[in-house]
N, C-alpha and C. Protein backbone atom coordinates (compact mmCIF):
# COMPACT_ATOMS: atom_id res chain seq x y z
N UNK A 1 0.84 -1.20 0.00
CA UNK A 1 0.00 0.00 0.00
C UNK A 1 0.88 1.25 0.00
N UNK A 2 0.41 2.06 -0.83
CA UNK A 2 1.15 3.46 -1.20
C UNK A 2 1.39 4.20 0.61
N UNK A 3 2.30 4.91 0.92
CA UNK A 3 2.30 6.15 1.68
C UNK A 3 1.25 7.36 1.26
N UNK A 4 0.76 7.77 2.53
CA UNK A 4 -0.18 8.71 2.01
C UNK A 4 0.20 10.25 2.21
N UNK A 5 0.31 10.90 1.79
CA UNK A 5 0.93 12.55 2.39
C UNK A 5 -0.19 13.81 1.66
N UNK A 6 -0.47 14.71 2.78
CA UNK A 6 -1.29 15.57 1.87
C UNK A 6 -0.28 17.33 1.88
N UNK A 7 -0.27 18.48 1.72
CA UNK A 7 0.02 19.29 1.38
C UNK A 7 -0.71 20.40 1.03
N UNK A 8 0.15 21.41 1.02
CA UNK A 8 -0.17 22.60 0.43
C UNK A 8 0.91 23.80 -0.49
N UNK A 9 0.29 23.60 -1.44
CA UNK A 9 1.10 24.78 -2.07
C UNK A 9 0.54 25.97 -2.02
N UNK A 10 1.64 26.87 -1.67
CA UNK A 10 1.41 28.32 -0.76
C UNK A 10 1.92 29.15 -1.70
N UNK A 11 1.01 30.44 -1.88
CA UNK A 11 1.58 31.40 -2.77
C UNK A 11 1.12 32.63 -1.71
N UNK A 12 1.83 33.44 -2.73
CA UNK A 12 1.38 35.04 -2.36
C UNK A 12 1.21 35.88 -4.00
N UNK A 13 0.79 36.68 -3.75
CA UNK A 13 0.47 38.04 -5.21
C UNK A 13 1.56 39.02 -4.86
N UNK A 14 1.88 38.96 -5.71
CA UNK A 14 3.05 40.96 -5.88
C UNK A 14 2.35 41.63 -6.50
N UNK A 15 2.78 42.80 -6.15
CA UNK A 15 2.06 43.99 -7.06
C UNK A 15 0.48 44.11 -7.20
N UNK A 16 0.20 44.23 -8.76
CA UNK A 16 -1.18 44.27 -8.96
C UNK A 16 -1.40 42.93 -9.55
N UNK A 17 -2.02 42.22 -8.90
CA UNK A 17 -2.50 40.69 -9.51
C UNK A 17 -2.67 40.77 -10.96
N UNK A 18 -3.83 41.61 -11.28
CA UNK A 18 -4.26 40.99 -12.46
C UNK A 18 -3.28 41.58 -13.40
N UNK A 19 -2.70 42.85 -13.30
CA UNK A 19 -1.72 43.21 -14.80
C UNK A 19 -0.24 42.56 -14.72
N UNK A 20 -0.29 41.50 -13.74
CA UNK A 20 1.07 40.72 -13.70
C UNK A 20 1.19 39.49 -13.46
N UNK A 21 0.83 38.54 -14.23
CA UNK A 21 0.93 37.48 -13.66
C UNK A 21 1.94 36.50 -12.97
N UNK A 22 3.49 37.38 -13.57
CA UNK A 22 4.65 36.51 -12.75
C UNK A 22 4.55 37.07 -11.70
N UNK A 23 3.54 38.07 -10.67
CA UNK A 23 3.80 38.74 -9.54
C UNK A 23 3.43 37.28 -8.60
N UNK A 24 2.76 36.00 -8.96
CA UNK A 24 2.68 34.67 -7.56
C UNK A 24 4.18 34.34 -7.46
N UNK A 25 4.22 34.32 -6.60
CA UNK A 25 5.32 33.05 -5.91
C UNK A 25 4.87 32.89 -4.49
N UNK A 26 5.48 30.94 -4.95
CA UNK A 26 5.41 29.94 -3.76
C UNK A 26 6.37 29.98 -2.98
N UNK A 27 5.78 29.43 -2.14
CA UNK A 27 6.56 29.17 -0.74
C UNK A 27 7.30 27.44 -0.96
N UNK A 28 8.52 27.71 -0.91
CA UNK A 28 9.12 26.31 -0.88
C UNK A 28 9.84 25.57 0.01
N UNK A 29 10.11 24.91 0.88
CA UNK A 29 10.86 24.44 2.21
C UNK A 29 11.94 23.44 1.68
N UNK A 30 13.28 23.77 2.57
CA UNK A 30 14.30 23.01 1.84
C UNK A 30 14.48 21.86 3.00
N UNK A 31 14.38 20.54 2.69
CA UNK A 31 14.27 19.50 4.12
C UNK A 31 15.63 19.48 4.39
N UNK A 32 15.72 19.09 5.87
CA UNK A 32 17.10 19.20 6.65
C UNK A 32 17.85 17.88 6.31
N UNK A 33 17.11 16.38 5.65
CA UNK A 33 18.03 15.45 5.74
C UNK A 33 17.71 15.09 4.29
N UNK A 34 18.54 14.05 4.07
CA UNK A 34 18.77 13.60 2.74
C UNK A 34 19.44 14.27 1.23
N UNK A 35 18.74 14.39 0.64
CA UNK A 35 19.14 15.23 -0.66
C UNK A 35 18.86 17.05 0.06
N UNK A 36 18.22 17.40 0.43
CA UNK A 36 17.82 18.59 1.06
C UNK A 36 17.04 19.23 0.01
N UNK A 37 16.22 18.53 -0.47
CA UNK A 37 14.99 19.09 -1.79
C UNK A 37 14.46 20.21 -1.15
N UNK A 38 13.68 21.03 -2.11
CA UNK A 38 13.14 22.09 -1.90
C UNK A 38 11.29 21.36 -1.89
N UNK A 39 10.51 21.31 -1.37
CA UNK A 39 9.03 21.47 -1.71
C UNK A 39 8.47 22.20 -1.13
N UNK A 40 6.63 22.18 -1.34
CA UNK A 40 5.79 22.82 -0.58
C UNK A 40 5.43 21.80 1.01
N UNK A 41 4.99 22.29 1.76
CA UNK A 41 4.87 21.76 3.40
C UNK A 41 3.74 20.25 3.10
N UNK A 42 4.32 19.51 3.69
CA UNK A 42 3.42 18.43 3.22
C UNK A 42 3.56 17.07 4.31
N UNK A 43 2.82 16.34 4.55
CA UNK A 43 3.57 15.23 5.53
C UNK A 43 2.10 14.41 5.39
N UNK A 44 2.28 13.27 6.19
CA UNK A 44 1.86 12.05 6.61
C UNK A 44 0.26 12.56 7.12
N UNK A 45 -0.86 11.84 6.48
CA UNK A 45 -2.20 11.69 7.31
C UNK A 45 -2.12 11.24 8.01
N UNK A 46 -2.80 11.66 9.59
CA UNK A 46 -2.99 10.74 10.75
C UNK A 46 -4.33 10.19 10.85
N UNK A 47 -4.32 9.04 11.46
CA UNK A 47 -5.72 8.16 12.12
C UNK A 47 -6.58 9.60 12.61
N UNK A 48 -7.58 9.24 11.82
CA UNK A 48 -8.59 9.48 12.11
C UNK A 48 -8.75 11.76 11.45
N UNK A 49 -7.61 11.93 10.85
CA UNK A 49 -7.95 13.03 9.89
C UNK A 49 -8.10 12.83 8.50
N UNK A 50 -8.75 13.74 8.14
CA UNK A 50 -9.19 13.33 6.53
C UNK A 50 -7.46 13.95 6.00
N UNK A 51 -8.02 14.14 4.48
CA UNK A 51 -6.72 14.92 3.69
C UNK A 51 -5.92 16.25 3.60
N UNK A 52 -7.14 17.11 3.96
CA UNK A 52 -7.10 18.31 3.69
C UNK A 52 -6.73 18.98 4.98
N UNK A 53 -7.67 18.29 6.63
CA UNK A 53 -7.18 18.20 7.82
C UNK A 53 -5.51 18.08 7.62
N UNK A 54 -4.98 16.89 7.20
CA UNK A 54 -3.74 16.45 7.37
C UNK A 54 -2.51 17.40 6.70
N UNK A 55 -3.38 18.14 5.56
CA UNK A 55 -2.41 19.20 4.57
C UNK A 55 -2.17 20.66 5.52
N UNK A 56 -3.41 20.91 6.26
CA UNK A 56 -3.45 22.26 7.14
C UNK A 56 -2.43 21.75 8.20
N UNK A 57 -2.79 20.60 9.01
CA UNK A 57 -1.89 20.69 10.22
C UNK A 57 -0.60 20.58 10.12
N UNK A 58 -0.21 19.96 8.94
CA UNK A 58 1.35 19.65 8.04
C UNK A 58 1.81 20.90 8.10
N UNK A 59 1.21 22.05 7.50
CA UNK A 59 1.61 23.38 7.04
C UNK A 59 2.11 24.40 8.26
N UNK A 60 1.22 23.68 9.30
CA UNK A 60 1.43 25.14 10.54
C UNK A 60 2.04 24.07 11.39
N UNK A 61 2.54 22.94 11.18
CA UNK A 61 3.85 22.10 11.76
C UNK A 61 5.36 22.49 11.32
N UNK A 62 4.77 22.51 9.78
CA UNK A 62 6.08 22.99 9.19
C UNK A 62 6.88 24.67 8.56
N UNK A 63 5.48 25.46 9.09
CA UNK A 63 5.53 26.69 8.93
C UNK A 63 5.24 27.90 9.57
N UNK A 64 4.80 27.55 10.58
CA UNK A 64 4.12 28.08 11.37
C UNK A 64 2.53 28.66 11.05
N UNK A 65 2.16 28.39 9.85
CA UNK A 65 1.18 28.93 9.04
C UNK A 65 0.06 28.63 9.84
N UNK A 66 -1.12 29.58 10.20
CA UNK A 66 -2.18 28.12 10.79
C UNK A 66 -3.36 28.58 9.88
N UNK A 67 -4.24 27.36 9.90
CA UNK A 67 -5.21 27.41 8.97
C UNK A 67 -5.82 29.11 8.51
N UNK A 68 -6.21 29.65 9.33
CA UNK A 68 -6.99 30.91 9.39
C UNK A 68 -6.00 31.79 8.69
N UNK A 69 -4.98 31.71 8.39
CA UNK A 69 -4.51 32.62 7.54
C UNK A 69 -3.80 32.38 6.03
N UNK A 70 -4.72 31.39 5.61
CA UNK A 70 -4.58 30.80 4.38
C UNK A 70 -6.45 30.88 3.81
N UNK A 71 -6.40 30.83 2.36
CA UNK A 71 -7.47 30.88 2.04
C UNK A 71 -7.26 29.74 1.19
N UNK A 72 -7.85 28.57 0.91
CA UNK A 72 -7.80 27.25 -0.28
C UNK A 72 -8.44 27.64 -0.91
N UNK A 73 -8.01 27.49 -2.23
CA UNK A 73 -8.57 27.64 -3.87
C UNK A 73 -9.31 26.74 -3.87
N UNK A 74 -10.63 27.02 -4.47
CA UNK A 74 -11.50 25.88 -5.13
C UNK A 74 -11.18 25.74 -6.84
N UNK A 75 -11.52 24.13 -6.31
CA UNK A 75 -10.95 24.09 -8.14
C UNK A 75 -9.70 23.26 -8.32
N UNK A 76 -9.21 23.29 -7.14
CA UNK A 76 -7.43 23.01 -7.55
C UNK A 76 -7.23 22.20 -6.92
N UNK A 77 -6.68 20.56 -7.39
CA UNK A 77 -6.57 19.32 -6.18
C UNK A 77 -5.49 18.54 -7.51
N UNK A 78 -4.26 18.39 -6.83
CA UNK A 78 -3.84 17.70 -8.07
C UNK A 78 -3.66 16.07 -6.84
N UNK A 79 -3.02 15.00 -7.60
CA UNK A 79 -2.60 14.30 -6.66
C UNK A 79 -1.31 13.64 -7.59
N UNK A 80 0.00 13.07 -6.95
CA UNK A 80 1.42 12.99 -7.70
C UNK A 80 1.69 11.38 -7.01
N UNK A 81 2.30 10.63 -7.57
CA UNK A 81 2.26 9.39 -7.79
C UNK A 81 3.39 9.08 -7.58
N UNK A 82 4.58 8.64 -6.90
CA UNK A 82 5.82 8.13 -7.40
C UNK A 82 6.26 7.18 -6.38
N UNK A 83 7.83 7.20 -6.13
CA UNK A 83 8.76 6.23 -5.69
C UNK A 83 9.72 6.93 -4.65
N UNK A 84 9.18 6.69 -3.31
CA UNK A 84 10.22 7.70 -2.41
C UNK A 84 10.81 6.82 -1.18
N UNK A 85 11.90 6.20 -1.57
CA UNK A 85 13.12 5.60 -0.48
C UNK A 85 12.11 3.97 -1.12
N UNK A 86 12.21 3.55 -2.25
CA UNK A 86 11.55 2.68 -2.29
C UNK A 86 10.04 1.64 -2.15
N UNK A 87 9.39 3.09 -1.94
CA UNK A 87 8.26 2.36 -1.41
C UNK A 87 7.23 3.43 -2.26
N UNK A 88 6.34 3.02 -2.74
CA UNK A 88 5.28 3.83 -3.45
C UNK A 88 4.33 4.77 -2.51
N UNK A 89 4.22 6.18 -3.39
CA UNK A 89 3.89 7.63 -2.28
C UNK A 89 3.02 7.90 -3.06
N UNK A 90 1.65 8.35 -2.33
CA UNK A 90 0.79 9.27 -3.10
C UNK A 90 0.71 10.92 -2.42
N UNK A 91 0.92 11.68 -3.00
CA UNK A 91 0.76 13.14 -2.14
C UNK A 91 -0.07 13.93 -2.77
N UNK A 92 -1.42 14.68 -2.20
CA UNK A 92 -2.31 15.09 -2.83
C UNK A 92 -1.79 16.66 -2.53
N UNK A 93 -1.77 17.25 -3.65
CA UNK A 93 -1.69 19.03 -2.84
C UNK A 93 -3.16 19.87 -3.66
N UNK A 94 -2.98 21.01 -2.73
CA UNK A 94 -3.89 22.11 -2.65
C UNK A 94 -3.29 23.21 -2.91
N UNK A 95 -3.92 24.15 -3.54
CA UNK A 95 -3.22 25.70 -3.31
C UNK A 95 -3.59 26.30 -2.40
N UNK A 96 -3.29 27.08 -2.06
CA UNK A 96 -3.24 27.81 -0.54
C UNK A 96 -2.84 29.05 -0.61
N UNK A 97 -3.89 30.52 -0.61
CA UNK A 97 -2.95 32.10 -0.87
C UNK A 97 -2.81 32.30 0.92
N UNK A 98 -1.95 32.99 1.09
CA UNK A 98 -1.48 33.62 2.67
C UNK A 98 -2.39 35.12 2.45
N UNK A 99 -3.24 35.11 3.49
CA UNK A 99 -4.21 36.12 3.45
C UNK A 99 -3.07 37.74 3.92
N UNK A 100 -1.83 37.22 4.39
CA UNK A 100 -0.84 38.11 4.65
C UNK A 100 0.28 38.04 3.70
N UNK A 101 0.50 39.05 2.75
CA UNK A 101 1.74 38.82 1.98
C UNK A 101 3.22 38.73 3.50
N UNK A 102 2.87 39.28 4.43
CA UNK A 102 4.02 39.16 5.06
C UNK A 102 4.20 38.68 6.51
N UNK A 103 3.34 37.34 6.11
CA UNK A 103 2.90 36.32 6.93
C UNK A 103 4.82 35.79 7.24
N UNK A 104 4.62 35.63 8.66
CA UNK A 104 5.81 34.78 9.34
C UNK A 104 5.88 33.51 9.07
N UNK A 105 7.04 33.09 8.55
CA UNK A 105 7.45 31.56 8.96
C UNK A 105 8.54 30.86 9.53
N UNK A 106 7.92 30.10 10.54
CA UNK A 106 8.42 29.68 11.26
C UNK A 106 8.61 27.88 10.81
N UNK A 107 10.09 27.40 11.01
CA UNK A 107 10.77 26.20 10.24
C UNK A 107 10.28 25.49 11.10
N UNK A 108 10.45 24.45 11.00
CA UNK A 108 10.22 22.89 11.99
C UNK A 108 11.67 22.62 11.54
N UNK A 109 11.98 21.58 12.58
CA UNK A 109 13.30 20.74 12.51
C UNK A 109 13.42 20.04 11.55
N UNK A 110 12.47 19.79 10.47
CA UNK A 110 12.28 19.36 9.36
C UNK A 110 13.03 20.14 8.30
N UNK A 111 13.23 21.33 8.47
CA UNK A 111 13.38 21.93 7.45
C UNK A 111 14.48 22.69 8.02
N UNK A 112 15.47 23.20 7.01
CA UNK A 112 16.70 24.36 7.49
C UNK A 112 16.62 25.55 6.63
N UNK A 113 15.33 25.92 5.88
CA UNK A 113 15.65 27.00 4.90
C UNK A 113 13.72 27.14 4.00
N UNK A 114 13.80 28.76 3.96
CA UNK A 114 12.23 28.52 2.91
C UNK A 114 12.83 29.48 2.12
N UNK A 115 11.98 29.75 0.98
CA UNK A 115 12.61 30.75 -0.01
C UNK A 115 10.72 31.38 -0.54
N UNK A 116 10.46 32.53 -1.06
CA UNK A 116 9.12 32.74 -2.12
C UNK A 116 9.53 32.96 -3.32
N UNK A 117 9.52 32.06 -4.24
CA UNK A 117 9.95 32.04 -5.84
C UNK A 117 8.83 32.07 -6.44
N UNK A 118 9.43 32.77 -7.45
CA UNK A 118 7.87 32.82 -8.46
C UNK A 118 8.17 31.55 -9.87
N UNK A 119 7.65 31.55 -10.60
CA UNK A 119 7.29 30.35 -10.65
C UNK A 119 8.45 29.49 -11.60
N UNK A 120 9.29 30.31 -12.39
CA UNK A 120 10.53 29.94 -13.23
C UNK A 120 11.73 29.50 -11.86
N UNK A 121 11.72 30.14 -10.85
CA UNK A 121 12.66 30.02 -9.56
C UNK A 121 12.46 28.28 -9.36
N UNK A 122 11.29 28.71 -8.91
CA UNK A 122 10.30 27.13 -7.63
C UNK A 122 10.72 26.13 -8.75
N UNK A 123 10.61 26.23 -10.18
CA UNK A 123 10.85 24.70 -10.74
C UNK A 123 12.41 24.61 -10.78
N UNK A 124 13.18 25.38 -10.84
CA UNK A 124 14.67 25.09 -11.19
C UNK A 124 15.15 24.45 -9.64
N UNK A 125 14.09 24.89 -8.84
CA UNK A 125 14.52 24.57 -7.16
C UNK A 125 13.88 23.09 -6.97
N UNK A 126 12.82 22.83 -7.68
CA UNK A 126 12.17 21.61 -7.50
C UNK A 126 12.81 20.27 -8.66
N UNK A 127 13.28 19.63 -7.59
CA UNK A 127 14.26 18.44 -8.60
C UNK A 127 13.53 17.62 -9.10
N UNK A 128 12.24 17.07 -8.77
CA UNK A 128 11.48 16.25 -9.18
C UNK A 128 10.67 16.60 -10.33
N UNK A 129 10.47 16.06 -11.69
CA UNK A 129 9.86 16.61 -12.88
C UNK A 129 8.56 16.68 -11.98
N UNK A 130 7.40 15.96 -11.41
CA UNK A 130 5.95 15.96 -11.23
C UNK A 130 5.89 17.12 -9.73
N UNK A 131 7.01 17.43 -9.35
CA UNK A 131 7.17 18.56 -8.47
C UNK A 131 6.36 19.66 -9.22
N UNK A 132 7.74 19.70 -10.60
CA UNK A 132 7.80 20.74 -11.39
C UNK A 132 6.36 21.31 -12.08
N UNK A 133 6.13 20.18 -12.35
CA UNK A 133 4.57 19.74 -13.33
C UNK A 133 3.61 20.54 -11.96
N UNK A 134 2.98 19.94 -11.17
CA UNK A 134 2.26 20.17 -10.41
C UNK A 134 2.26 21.88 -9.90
N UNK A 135 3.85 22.35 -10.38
CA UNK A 135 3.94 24.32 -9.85
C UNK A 135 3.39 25.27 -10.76
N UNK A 136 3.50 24.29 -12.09
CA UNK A 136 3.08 24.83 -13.38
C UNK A 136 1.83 24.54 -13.84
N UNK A 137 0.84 23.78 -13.13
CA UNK A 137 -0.44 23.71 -13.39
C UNK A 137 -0.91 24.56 -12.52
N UNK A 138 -0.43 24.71 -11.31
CA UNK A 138 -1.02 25.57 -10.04
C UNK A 138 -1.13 26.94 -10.67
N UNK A 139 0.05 27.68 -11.27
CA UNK A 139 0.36 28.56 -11.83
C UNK A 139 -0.61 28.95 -13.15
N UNK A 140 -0.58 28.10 -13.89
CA UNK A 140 -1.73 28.28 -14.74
C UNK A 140 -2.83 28.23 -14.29
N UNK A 141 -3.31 27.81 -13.69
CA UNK A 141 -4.99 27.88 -13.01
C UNK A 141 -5.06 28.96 -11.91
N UNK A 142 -4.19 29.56 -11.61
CA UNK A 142 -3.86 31.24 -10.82
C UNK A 142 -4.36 31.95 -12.04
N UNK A 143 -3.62 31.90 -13.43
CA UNK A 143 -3.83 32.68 -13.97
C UNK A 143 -5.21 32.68 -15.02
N UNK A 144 -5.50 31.63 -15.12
CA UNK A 144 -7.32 31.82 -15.75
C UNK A 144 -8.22 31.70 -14.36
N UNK A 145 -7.95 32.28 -13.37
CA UNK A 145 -8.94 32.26 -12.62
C UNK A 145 -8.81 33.55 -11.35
N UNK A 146 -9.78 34.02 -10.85
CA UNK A 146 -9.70 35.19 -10.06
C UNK A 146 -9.17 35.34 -8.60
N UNK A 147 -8.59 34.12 -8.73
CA UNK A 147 -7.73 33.83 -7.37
C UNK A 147 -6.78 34.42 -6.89
């Protein structure tokens, strides 16, 4: 049976939203062990939380973020499929805007570093092609939609 992990991908707006669309960038966390990848905040469902439960409490574990100062996009649910330390992973993410462009974050021991890249940054930072894939659909559906 796959690993289950849910998430959130976190943006903010620069400038004037609508006459700029490279003004999003995400929030990316660089993990403290292994390769030290860059992603969005994401971890393990627990007994007895659903997905989306498990993506919020992940986020303000690993960011200090807490629910109430995020708004979730409707519309936007991707889910990514692969192979992590050998064992098959499913990780569902969400988009997520910070109702504060200059919202605090705070690391977990998980992590040694965050960066806000906009969206040419976040993929050169994201090593995984379906990382990459998944920043660039988010990104496009920012931009045909009033989010």
């Amino acid at each position: 049976m796959a690993l289950r992990a849910c998430g959130l991908i976190i943006f903010r707006r620069c400038l004037v939203p609508k006459l700029d669309n490279s003004a999003v960038e995400f929030l990316l966390l660089q993990a403290s062990d292994g390769i030290h990848h860059w992603t969005p905040p994401k971890g393990h469902v627990e007994p007895g939380e659903n997905d989306l439960e498990a993506a919020l409490r992940e986020t303000w574990e690993e960011t200090g973020i807490e629910a109430g100062q995020l708004t979730i996009i409707e519309g936007f649910r991707r889910e990514l499929n692969y192979v992590a330390r050998k064992k098959p992973k499913t990780v569902i993410y969400w988009l997520a805007k910070v109702k504060d462009y200059d919202v605090e974050i705070r690391l977990s021991p998980e992590h040694q570093a965050y960066r806000w890249l906009r969206l040419d940054e976040a993929c050169q930072l994201a090593q995984f092609k379906e990382m990459k894939e998944v920043l660039q659909e988010g990104h496009q559906f920012l931009c045909s939609t009033a989010a």
